[in-house]
Protein backbone atom coordinates (compact mmCIF):
# COMPACT_ATOMS: atom_id res chain seq x y z
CA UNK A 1 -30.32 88.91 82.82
CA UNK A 2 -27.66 85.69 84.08
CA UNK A 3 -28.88 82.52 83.03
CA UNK A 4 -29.96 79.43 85.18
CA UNK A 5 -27.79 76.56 84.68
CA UNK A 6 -28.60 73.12 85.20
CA UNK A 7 -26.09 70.66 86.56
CA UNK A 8 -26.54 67.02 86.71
CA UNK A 9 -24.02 65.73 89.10
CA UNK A 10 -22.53 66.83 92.57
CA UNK A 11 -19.31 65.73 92.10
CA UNK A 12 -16.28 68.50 92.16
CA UNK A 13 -16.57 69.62 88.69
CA UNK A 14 -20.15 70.25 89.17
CA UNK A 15 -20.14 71.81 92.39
CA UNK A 16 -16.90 73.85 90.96
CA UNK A 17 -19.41 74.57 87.81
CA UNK A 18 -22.17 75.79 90.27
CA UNK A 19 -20.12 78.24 92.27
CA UNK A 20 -19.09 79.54 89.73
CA UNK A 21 -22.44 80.05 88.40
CA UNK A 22 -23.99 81.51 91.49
CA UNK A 23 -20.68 84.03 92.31
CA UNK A 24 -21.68 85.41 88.82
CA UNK A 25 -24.82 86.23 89.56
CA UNK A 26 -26.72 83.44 87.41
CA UNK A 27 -28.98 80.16 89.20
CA UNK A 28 -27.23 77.04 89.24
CA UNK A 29 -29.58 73.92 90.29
CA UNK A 30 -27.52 71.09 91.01
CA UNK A 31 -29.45 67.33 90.57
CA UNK A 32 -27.44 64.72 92.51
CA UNK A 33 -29.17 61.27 92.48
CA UNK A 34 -27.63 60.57 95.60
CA UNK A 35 -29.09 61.00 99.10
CA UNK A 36 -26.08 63.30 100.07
CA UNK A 37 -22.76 64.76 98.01
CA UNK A 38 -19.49 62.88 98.08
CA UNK A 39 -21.79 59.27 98.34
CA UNK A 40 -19.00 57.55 95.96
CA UNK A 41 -16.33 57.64 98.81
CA UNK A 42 -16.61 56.33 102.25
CA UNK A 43 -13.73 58.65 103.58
CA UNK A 44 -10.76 57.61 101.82
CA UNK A 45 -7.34 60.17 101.39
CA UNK A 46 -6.94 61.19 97.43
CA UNK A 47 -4.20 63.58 96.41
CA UNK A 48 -4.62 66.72 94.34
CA UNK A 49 -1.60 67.13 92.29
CA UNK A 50 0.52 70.36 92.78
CA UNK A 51 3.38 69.33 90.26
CA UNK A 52 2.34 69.88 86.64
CA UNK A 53 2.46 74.05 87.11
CA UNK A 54 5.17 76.31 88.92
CA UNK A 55 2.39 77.85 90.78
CA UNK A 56 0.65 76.42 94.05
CA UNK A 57 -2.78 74.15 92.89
CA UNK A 58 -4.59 75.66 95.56
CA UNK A 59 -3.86 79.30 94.82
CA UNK A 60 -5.17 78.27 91.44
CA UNK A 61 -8.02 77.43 92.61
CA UNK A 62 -8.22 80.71 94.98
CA UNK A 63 -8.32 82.95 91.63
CA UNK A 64 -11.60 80.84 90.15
CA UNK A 65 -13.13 81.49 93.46
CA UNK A 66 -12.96 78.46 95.32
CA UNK A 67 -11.42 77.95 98.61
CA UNK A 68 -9.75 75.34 100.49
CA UNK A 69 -12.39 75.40 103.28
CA UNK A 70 -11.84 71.64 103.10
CA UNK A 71 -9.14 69.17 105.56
CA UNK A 72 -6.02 69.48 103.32
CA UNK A 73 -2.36 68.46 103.99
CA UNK A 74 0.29 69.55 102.15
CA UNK A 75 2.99 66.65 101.57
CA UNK A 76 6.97 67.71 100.86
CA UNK A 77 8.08 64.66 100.98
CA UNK A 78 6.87 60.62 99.74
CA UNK A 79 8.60 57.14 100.05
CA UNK A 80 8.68 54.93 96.96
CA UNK A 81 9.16 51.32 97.10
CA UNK A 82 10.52 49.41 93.64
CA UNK A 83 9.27 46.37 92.33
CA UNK A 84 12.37 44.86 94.99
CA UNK A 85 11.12 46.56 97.89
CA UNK A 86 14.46 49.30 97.73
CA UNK A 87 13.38 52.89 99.36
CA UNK A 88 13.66 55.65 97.54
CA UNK A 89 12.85 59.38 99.32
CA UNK A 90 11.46 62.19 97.26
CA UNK A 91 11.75 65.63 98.63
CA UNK A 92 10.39 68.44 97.28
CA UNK A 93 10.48 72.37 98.06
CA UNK A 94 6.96 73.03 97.58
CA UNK A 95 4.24 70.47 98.42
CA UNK A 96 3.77 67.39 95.68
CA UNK A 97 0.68 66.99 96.46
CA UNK A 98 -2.38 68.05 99.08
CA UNK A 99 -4.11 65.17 100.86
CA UNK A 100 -7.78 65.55 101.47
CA UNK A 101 -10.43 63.27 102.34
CA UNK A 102 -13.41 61.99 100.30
CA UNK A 103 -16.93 61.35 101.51
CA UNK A 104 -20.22 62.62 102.52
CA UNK A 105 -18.61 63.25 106.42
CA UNK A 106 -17.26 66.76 107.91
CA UNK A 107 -14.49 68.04 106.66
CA UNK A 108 -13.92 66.14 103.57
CA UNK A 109 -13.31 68.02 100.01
CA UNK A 110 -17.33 67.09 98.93
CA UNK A 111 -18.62 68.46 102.21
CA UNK A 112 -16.65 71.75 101.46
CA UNK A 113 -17.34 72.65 98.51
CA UNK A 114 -21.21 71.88 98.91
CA UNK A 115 -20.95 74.39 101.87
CA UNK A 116 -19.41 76.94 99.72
CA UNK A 117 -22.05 76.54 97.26
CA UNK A 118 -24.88 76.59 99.86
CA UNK A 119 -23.33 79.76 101.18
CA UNK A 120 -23.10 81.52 97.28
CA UNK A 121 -26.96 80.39 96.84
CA UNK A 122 -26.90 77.20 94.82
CA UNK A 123 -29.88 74.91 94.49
CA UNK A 124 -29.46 70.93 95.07
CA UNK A 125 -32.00 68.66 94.42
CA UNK A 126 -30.94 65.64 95.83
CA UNK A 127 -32.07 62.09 94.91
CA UNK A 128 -33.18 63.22 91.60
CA UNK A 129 -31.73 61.46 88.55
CA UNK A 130 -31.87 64.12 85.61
CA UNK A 131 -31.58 62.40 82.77
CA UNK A 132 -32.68 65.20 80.42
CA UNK A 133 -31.47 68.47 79.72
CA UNK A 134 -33.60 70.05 76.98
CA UNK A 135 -32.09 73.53 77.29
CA UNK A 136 -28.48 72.46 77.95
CA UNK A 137 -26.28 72.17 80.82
CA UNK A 138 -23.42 70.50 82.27
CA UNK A 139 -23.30 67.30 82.50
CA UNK A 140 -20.86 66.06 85.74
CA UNK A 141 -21.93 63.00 86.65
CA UNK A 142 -18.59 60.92 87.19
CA UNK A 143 -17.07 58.36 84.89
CA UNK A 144 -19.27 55.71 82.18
CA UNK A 145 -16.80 53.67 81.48
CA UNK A 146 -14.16 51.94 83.58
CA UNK A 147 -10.19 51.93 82.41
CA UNK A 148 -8.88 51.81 86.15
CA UNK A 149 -10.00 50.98 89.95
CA UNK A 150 -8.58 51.75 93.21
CA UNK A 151 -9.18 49.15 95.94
CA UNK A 152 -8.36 48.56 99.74
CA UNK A 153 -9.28 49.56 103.01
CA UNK A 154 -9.82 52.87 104.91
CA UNK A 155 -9.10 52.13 108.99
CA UNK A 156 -7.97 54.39 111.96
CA UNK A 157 -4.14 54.06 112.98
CA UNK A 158 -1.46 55.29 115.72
CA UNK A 159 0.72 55.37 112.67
CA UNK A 160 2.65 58.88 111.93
CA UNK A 161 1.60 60.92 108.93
CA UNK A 162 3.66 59.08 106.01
CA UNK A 163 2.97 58.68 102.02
CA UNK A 164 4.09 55.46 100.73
CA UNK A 165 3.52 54.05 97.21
CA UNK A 166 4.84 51.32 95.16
CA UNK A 167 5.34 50.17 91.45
CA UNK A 168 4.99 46.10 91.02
CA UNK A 169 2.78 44.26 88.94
CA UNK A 170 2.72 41.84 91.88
CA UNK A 171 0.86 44.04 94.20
CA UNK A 172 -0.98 46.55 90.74
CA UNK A 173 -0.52 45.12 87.49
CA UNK A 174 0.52 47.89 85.24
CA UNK A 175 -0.09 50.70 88.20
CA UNK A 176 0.78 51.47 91.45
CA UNK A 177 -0.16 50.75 95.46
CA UNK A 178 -0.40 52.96 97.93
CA UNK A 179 -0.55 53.69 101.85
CA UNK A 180 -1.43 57.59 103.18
CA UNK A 181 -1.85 57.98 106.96
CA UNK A 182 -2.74 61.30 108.57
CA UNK A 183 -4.93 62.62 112.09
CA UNK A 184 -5.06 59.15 112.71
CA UNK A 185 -7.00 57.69 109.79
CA UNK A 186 -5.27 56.01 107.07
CA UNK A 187 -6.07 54.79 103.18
CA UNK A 188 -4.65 51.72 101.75
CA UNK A 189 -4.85 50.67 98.24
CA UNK A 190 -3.83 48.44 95.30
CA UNK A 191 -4.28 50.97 91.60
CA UNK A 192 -4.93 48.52 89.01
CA UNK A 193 -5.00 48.78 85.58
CA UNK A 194 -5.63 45.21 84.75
CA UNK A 195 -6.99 41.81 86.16
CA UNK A 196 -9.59 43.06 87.42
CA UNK A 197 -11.44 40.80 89.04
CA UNK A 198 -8.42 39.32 90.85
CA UNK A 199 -8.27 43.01 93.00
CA UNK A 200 -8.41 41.27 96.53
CA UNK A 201 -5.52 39.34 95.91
CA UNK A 202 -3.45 42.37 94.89
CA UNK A 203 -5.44 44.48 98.38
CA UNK A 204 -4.70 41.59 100.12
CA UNK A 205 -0.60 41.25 98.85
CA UNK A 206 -0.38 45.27 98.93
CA UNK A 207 -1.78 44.93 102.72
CA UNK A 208 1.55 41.94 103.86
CA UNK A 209 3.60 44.83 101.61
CA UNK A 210 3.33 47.80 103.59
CA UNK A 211 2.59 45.85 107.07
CA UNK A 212 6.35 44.52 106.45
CA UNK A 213 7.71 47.88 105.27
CA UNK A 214 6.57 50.56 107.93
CA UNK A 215 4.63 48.48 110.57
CA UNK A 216 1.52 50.26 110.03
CA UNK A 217 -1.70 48.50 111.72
CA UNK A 218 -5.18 48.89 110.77
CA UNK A 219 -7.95 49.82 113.18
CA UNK A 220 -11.38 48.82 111.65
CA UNK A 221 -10.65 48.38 108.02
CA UNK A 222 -13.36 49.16 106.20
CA UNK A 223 -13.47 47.94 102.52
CA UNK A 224 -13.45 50.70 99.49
CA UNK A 225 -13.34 50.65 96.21
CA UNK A 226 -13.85 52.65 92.57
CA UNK A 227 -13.25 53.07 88.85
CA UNK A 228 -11.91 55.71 86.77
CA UNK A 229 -12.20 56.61 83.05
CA UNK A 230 -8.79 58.09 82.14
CA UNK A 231 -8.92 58.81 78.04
CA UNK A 232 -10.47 62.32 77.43
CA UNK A 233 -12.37 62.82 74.02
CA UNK A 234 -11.51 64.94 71.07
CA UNK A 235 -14.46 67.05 72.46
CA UNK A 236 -16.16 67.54 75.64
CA UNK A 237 -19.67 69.19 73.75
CA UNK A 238 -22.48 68.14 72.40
CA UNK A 239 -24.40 71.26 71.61
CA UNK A 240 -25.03 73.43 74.33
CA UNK A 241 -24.69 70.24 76.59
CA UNK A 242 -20.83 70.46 78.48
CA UNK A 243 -19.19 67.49 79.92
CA UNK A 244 -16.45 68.23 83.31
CA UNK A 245 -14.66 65.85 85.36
CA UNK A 246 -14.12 62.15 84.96
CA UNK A 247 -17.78 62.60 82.59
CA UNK A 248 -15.46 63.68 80.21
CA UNK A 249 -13.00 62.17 80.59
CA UNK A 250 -10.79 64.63 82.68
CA UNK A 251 -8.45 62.07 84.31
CA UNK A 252 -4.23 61.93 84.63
CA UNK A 253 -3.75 58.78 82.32
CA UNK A 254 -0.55 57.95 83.98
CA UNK A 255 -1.41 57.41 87.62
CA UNK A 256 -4.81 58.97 87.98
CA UNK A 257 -5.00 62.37 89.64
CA UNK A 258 -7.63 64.46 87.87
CA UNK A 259 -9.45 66.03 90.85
CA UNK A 260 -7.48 69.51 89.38
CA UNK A 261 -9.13 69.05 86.41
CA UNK A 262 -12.48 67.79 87.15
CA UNK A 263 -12.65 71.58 89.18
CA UNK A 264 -10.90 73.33 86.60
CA UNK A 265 -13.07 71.59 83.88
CA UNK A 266 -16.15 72.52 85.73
CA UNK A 267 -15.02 76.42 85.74
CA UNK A 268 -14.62 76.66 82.50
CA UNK A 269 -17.74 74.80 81.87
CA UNK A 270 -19.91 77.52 83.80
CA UNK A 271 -17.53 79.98 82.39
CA UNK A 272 -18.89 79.10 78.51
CA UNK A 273 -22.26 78.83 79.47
CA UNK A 274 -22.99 82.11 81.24
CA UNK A 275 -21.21 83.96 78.25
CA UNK A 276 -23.54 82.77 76.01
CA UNK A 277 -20.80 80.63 73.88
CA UNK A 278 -20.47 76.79 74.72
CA UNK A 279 -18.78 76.45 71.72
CA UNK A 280 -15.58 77.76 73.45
CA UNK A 281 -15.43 75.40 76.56
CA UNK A 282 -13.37 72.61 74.38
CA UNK A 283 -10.65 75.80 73.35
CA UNK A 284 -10.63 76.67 76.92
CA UNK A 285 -9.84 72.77 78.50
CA UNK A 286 -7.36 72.46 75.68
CA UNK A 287 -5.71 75.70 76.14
CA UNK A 288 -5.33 74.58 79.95
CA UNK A 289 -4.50 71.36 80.44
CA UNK A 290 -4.83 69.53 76.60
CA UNK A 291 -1.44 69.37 76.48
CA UNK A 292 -0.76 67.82 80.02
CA UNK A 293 -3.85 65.16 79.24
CA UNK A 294 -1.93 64.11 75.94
CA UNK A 295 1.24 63.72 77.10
CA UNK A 296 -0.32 61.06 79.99
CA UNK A 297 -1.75 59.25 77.52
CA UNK A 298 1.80 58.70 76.01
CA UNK A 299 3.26 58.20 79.44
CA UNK A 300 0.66 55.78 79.97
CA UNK A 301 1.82 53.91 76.90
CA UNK A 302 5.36 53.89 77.97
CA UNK A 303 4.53 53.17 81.74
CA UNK A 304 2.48 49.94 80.40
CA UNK A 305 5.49 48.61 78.57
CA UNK A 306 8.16 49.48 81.12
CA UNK A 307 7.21 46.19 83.82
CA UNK A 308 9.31 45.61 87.01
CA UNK A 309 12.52 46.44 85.72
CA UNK A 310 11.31 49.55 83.85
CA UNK A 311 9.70 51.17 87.40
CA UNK A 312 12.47 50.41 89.37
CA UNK A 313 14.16 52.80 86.87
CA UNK A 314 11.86 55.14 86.97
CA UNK A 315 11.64 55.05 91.07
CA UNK A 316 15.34 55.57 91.27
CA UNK A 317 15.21 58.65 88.65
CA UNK A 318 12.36 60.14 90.71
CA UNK A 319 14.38 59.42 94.33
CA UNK A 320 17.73 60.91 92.80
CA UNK A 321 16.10 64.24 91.75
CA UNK A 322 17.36 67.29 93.61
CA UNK A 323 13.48 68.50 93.90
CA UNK A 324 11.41 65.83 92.92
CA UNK A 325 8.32 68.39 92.32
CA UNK A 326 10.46 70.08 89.35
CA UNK A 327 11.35 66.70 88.08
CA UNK A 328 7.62 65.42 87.70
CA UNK A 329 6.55 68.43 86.22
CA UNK A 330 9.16 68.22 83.07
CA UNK A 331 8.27 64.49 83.18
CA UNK A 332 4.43 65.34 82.88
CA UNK A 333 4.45 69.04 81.20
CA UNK A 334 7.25 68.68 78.47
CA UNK A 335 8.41 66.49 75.68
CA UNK A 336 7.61 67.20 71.59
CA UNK A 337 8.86 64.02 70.87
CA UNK A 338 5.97 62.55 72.98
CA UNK A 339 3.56 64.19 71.19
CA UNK A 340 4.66 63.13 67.82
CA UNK A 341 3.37 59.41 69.45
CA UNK A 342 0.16 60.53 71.11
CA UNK A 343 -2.05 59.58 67.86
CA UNK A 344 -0.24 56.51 67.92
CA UNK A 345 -0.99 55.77 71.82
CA UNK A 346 -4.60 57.34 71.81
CA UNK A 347 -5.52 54.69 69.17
CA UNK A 348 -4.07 52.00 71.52
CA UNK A 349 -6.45 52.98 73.88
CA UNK A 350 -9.09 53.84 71.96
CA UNK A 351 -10.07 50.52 70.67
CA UNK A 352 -9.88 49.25 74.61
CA UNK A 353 -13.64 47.37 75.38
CA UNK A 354 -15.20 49.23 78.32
CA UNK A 355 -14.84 46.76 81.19
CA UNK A 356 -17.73 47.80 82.91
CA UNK A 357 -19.45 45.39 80.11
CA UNK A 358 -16.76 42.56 81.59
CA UNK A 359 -18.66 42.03 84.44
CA UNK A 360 -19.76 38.98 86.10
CA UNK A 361 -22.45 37.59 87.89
CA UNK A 362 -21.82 36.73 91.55
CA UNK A 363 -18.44 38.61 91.68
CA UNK A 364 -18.34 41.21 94.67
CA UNK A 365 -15.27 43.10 92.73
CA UNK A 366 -15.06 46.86 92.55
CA UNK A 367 -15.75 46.07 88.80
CA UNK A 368 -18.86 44.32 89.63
CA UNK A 369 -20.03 46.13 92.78
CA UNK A 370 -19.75 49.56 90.71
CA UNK A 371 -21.65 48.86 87.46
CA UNK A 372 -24.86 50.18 88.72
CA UNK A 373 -22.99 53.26 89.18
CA UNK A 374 -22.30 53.60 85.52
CA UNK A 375 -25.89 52.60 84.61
CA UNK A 376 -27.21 55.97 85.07
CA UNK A 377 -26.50 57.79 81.84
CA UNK A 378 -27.57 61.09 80.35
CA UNK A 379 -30.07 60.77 77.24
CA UNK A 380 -30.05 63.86 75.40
């Protein structure tokens, strides 16, 4: 007799943990204390990364049993901007990356998946905060603790479908901006990986940055914002209690991009439970993509030392690549010598303070505006 699973969270590793529940034949109830899936986002583009394997991300995802029955756009080609504003076009084969919208509305990646899930039989109950799991479960309720934000505006736009994205510690200290436009609605954002509190100055210089650069204009910006936790643990178990997605950690340390492995997380999550055997879900992440987590860490380390002069190096080497897929993938995927400096860079950011206890009173930052979002935490 197949198990019923609970999952606390209706983010994509959870709904990737339920389907893959229900298409086995077990019960997955899903508690989302949210009124609706995908509540976190207001619409915004995020990439899924399709350059860390040979094969295609979303054929990957075909073979675990979940679909693209979401809006996604593949994207060949990207524009990156150096610290001095020089252009540098990446081209690539196969598709970098696949664009797809975030958000409780039609058509985004939440909205997808929780109609695949309705369709294999899964159970939601929505606006219920489950803060107990007694008989175990997975545990999928997006990041605790905040080591990055993404702020800007979401608007509609005339503007062609582009990628743009640029490396300054004027416009992201120690991260990247960004501007994505496609069907006519667009996402533009400052990645920051420190100061905080000063994010609308950084929105606001990212906004002149890319107005000057391609011209774009913004119909009814609508302010966005959220936080990330990047730094995985040495485990994602505690007892027959599994942790996916950013809950664990699951997060590209270099620039961010861990939907992949919030849904791949939340596979093998399911995948441990229904055979009986949690105690393999940390072999299976690790066996997938440890490796690939470690080796951001260390990139993260170098990227944080590298300042202006150091990314308009790395822009150039990027822009010069024949296929600039193949090149991010040895960038990301290989390296020994890296890993000889990962227990070096994982104590770096180990000792970090989480900022979401840095906030402050009055301040209408993402910081600030997003702490009650950490505030509801799993007691075991």
């Amino acid at each position: 007799m197949m198990p019923t699973i609970e999952i606390v969270g209706a983010g994509p590793a959870g709904l990737a943990a339920a389907l893959t529940i229900a298409r086995r034949g077990g019960r997955a109830i899903v508690f989302e204390r949210a009124t609706e899936i995908g509540h976190r986002f207001q619409g915004d583009f995020e990439g899924i990364e399709n350059w860390t394997t040979e094969g295609d991300v979303l054929e990957e995802l075909a073979s675990l049993g979940i679909a693209a029955t979401f809006e996604h756009t593949p994207f060949r080609e990207c524009v990156f901007y150096d610290p001095q504003g020089r252009e540098h076009v990446c081209r690539s084969a196969q598709p970098l990356f696949y664009l797809v919208r975030r958000g409780p509305g039609p058509g985004t990646l939440d909205q997808g998946l929780k109609e695949q899930a309705l369709n294999a039989g899964v159970e939601f109950r929505f606006a219920t905060a489950q803060k107990h799991l007694p008989q175990g479960g997975i545990v999928a309720h997006g990041p605790q603790r905040a080591d990055a934000i993404a702020a800007g505006y979401i608007f509609e736009t005339d503007s062609a479908i582009c990628a743009f994205s640029v490396t300054s510690d004027h416009l992201a200290p120690k991260g990247y901006s960004y501007l994505l436009v496609c069907r006519g609605k667009g996402t533009i954002a400052s990645c920051l990986f420190n100061d905080f509190h000063n994010e609308r100055t950084y929105v606001e210089r990212t906004v002149e940055f890319f107005r000057e650069k391609t011209g774009v204009v913004m119909k009814n910006p609508r302010r966005f914002g959220g936080f990330a936790n990047l730094f995985a643990p040495y485990s994602a178990r505690k007892g027959n209690i599994l942790y996916a997605g950013e809950a664990a950690g699951f997060q590209d340390a270099l620039f961010g991009f861990g939907m992949r492995y919030a849904l791949l997380s939340g596979h093998f999550a399911a995948r441990a439970l229904l055979e009986g055997s949690p105690e393999t879900y940390d072999s299976l992440w690790r066996k997938r993509f440890g490796s690939l987590m470690k080796l951001a860490v260390v990139n993260r380390a170098i990227y944080e030392r590298l300042g202006d002069s150091g990314y308009a190096r790395l822009v150039c080497l990027i822009g010069r690549a024949p296929d600039a897929r193949d090149w991010m993938r040895r960038y990301f995927g290989q390296g020994w010598l890296k890993k000889l400096f990962y227990p070096l860079a994982r104590r770096q950011f180990s000792g970090r303070t989480n900022l979401l206890f840095a906030c402050v009173e009055g301040c209408d930052c993402t910081l600030c505006r997003c702490k009650l979002a950490a505030d509801c935490h799993l007691q075991e």
